[in-house]
C-alpha atoms as a PDB file:
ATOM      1  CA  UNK A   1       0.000   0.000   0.000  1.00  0.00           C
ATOM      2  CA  UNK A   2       1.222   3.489  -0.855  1.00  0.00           C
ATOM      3  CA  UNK A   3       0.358   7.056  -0.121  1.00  0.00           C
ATOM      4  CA  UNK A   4       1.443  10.215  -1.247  1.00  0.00           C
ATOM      5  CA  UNK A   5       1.374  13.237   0.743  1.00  0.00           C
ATOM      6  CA  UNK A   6       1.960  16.979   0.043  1.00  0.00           C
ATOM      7  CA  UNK A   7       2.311  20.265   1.353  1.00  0.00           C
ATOM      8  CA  UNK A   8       0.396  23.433  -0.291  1.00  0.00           C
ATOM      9  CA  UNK A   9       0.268  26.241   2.181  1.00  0.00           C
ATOM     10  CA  UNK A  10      -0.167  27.008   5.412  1.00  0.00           C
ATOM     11  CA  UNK A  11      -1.470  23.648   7.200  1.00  0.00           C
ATOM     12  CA  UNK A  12      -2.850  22.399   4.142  1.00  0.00           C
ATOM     13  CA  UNK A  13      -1.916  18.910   2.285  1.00  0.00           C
ATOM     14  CA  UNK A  14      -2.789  17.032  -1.100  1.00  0.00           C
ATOM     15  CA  UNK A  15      -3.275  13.866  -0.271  1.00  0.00           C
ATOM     16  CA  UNK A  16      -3.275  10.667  -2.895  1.00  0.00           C
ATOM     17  CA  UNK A  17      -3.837   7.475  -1.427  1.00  0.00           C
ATOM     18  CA  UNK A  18      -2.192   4.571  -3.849  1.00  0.00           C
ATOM     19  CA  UNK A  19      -5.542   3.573  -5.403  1.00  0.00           C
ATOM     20  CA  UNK A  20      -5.554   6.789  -7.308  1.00  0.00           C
ATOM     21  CA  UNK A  21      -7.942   8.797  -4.962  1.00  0.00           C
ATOM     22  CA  UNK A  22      -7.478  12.477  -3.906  1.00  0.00           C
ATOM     23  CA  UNK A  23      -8.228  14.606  -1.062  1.00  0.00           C
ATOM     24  CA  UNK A  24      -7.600  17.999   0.654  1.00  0.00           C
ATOM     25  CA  UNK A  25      -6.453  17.890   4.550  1.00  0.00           C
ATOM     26  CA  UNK A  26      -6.010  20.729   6.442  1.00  0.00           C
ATOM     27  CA  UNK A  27      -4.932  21.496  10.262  1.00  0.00           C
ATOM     28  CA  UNK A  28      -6.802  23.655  12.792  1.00  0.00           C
ATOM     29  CA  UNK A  29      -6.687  27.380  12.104  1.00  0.00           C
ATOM     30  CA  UNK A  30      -4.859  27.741  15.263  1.00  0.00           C
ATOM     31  CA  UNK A  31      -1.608  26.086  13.534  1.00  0.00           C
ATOM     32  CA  UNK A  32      -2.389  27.932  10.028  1.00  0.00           C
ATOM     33  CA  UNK A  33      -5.216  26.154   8.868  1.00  0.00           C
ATOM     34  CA  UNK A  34      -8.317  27.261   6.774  1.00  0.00           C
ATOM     35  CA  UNK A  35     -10.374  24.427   7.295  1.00  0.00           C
ATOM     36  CA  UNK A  36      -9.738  22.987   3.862  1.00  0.00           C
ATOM     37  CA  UNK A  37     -10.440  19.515   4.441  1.00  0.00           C
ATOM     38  CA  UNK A  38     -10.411  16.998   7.087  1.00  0.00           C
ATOM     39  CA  UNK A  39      -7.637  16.775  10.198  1.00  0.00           C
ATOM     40  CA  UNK A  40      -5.129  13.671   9.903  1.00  0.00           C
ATOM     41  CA  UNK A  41      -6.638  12.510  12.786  1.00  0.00           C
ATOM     42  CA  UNK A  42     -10.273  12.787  11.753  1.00  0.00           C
ATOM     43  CA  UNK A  43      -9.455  10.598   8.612  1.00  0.00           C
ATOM     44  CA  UNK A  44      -7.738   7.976  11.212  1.00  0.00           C
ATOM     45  CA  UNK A  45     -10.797   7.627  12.939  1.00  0.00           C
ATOM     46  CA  UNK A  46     -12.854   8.247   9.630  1.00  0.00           C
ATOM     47  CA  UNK A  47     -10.917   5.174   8.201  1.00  0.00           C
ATOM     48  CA  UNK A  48     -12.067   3.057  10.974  1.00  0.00           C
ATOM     49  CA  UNK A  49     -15.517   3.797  10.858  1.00  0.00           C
ATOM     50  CA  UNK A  50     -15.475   2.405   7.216  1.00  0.00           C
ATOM     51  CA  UNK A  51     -12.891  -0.760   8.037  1.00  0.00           C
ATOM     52  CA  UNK A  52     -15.961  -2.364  10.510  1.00  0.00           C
ATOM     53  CA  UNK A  53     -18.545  -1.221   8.733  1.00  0.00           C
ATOM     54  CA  UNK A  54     -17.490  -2.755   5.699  1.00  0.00           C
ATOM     55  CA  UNK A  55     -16.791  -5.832   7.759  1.00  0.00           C
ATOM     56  CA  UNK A  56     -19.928  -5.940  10.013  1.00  0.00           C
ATOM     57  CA  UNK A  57     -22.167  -5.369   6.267  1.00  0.00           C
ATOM     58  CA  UNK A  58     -20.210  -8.343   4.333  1.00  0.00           C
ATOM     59  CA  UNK A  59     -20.363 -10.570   7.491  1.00  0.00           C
ATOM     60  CA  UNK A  60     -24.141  -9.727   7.685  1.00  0.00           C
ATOM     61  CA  UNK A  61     -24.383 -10.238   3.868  1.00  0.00           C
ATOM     62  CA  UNK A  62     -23.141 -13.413   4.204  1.00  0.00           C
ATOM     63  CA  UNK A  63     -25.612 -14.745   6.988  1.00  0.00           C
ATOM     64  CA  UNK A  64     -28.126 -13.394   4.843  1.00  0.00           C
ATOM     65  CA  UNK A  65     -29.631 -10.640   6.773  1.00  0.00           C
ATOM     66  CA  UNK A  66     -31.532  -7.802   5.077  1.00  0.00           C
ATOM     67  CA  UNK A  67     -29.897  -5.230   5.824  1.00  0.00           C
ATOM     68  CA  UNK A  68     -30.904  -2.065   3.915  1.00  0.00           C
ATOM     69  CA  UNK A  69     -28.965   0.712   5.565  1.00  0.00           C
ATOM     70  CA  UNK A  70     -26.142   1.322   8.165  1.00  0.00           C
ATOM     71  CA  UNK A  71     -24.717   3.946   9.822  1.00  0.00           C
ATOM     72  CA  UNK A  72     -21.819   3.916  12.199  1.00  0.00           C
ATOM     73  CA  UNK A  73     -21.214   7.064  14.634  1.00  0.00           C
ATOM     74  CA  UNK A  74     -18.414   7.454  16.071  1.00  0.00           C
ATOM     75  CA  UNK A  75     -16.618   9.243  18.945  1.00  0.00           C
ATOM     76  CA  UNK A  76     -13.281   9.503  20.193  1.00  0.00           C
ATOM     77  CA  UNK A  77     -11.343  10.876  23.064  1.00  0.00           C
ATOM     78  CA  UNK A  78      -7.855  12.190  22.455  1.00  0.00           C
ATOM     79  CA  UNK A  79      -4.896  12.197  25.147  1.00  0.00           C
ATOM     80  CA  UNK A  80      -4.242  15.726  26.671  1.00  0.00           C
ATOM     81  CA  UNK A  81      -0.578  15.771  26.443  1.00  0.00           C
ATOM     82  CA  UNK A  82       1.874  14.790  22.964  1.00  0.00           C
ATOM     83  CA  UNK A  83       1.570  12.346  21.842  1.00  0.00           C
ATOM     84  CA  UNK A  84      -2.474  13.198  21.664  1.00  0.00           C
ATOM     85  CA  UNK A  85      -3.425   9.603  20.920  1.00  0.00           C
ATOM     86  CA  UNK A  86      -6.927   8.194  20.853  1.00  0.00           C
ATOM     87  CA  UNK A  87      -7.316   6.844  24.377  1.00  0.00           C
ATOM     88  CA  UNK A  88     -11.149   5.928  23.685  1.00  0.00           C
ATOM     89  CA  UNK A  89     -13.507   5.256  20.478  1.00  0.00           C
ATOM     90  CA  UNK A  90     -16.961   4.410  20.709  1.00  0.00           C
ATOM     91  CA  UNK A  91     -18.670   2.954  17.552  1.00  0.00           C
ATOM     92  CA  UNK A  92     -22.602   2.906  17.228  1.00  0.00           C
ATOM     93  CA  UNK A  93     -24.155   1.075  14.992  1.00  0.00           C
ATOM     94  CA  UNK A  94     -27.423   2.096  13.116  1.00  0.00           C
ATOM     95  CA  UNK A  95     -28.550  -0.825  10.994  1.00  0.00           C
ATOM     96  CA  UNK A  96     -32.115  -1.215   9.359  1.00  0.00           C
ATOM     97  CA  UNK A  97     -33.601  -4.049   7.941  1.00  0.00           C
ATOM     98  CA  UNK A  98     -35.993  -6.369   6.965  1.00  0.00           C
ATOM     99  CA  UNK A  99     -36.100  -9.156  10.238  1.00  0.00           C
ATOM    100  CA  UNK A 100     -32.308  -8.172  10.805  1.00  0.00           C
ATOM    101  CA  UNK A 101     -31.365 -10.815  13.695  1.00  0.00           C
ATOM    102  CA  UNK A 102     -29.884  -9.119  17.353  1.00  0.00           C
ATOM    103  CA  UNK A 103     -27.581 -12.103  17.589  1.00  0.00           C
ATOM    104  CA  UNK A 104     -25.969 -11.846  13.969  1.00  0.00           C
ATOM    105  CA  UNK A 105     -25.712  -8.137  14.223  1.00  0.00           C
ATOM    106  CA  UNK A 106     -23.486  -8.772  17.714  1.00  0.00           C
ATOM    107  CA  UNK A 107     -21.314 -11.246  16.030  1.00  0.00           C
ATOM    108  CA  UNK A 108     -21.025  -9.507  13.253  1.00  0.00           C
ATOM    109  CA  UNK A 109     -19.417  -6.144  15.113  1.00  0.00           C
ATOM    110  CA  UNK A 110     -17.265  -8.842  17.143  1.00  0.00           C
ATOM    111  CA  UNK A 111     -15.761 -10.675  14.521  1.00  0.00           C
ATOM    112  CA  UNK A 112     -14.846  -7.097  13.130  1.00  0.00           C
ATOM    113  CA  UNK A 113     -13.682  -5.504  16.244  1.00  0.00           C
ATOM    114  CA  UNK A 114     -11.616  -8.611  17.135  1.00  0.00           C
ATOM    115  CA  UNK A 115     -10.857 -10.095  13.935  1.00  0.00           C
ATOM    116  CA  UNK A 116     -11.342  -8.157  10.615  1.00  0.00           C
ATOM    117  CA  UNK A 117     -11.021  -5.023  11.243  1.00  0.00           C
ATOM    118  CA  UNK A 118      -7.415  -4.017  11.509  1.00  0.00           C
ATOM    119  CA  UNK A 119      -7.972  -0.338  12.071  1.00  0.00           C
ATOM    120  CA  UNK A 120      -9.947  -0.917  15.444  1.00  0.00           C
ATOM    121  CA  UNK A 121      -7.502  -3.412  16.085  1.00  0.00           C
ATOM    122  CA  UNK A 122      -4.338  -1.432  15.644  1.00  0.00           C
ATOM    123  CA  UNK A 123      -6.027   1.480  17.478  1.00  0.00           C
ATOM    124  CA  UNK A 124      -7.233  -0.697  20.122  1.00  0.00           C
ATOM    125  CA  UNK A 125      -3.321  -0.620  20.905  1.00  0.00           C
ATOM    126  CA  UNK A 126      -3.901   3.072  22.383  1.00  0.00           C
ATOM    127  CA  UNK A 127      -7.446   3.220  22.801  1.00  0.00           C
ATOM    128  CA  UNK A 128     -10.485   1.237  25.082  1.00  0.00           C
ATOM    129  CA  UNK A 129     -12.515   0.574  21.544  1.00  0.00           C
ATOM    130  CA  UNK A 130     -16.596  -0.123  22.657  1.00  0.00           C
ATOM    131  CA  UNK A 131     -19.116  -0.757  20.418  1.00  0.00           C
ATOM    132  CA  UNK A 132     -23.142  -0.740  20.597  1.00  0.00           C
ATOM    133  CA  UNK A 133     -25.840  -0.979  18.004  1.00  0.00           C
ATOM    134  CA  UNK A 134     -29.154  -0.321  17.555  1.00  0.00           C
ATOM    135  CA  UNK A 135     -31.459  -2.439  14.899  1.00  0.00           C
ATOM    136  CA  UNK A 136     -34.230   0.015  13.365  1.00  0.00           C
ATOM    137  CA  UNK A 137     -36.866  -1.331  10.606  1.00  0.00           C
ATOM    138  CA  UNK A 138     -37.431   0.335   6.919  1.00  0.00           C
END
């Protein structure tokens, strides 16, 4: 996997990730920034929320469940002091569906969270990572 990275002005970066994709990050305006794009460390925790989402919807696919939206919200706490790591993420889950079974959905976010997903799993290394869900009909 490759990335590519660069400076433009002030706090802000082109980023091009190795698939071809392009976006616009940008710091606080505190350090410079003009609120471009996204922080660094908003697209971490951005990145997550997609890893076990993808996971949780392909293991659900799988055990055939109807699932015809999802949602995951997240929130994270940051360390106070450098290095300001995540030191908590919560991820809720907002699936609806047709029937959608409470048992599937739970193993579905725990095979991500402690299988599949290797964003929550690598930021687990710094972080207490919880998860909850809620199951909503169409």
């Amino acid at each position: 996997m490759k990335a590519r990275v660069e400076w433009v002005d002030g706090a802000a970066m082109s980023a091009e990730s190795g698939s071809g994709h392009a976006l616009v990050l940008d710091g606080p305006p505190e350090h410079g920034g003009r609120n471009l794009g996204p922080r660094p460390m908003e697209l971490l925790l951005i990145g997550m929320g997609g890893c076990t989402e993808f996971d949780v919807l392909h293991i659900l696919r799988r055990a055939r469940q109807d699932v015809t939206a999802c949602v995951v919200e997240l929130e994270a706490e940051r360390a106070e002091t450098d290095p300001k790591v995540f030191t908590r993420i919560h991820a809720h889950f907002i699936l609806t569906g047709r029937d959608l079974n409470p048992r599937q959905v739970e193993r579905a976010i725990r095979l991500s969270a402690e299988k599949y997903c290797s964003a929550s799993i690598m930021l687990g290394a710094t972080a207490e990572v919880t998860h909850d869900y809620e199951i909503r009909s169409p």
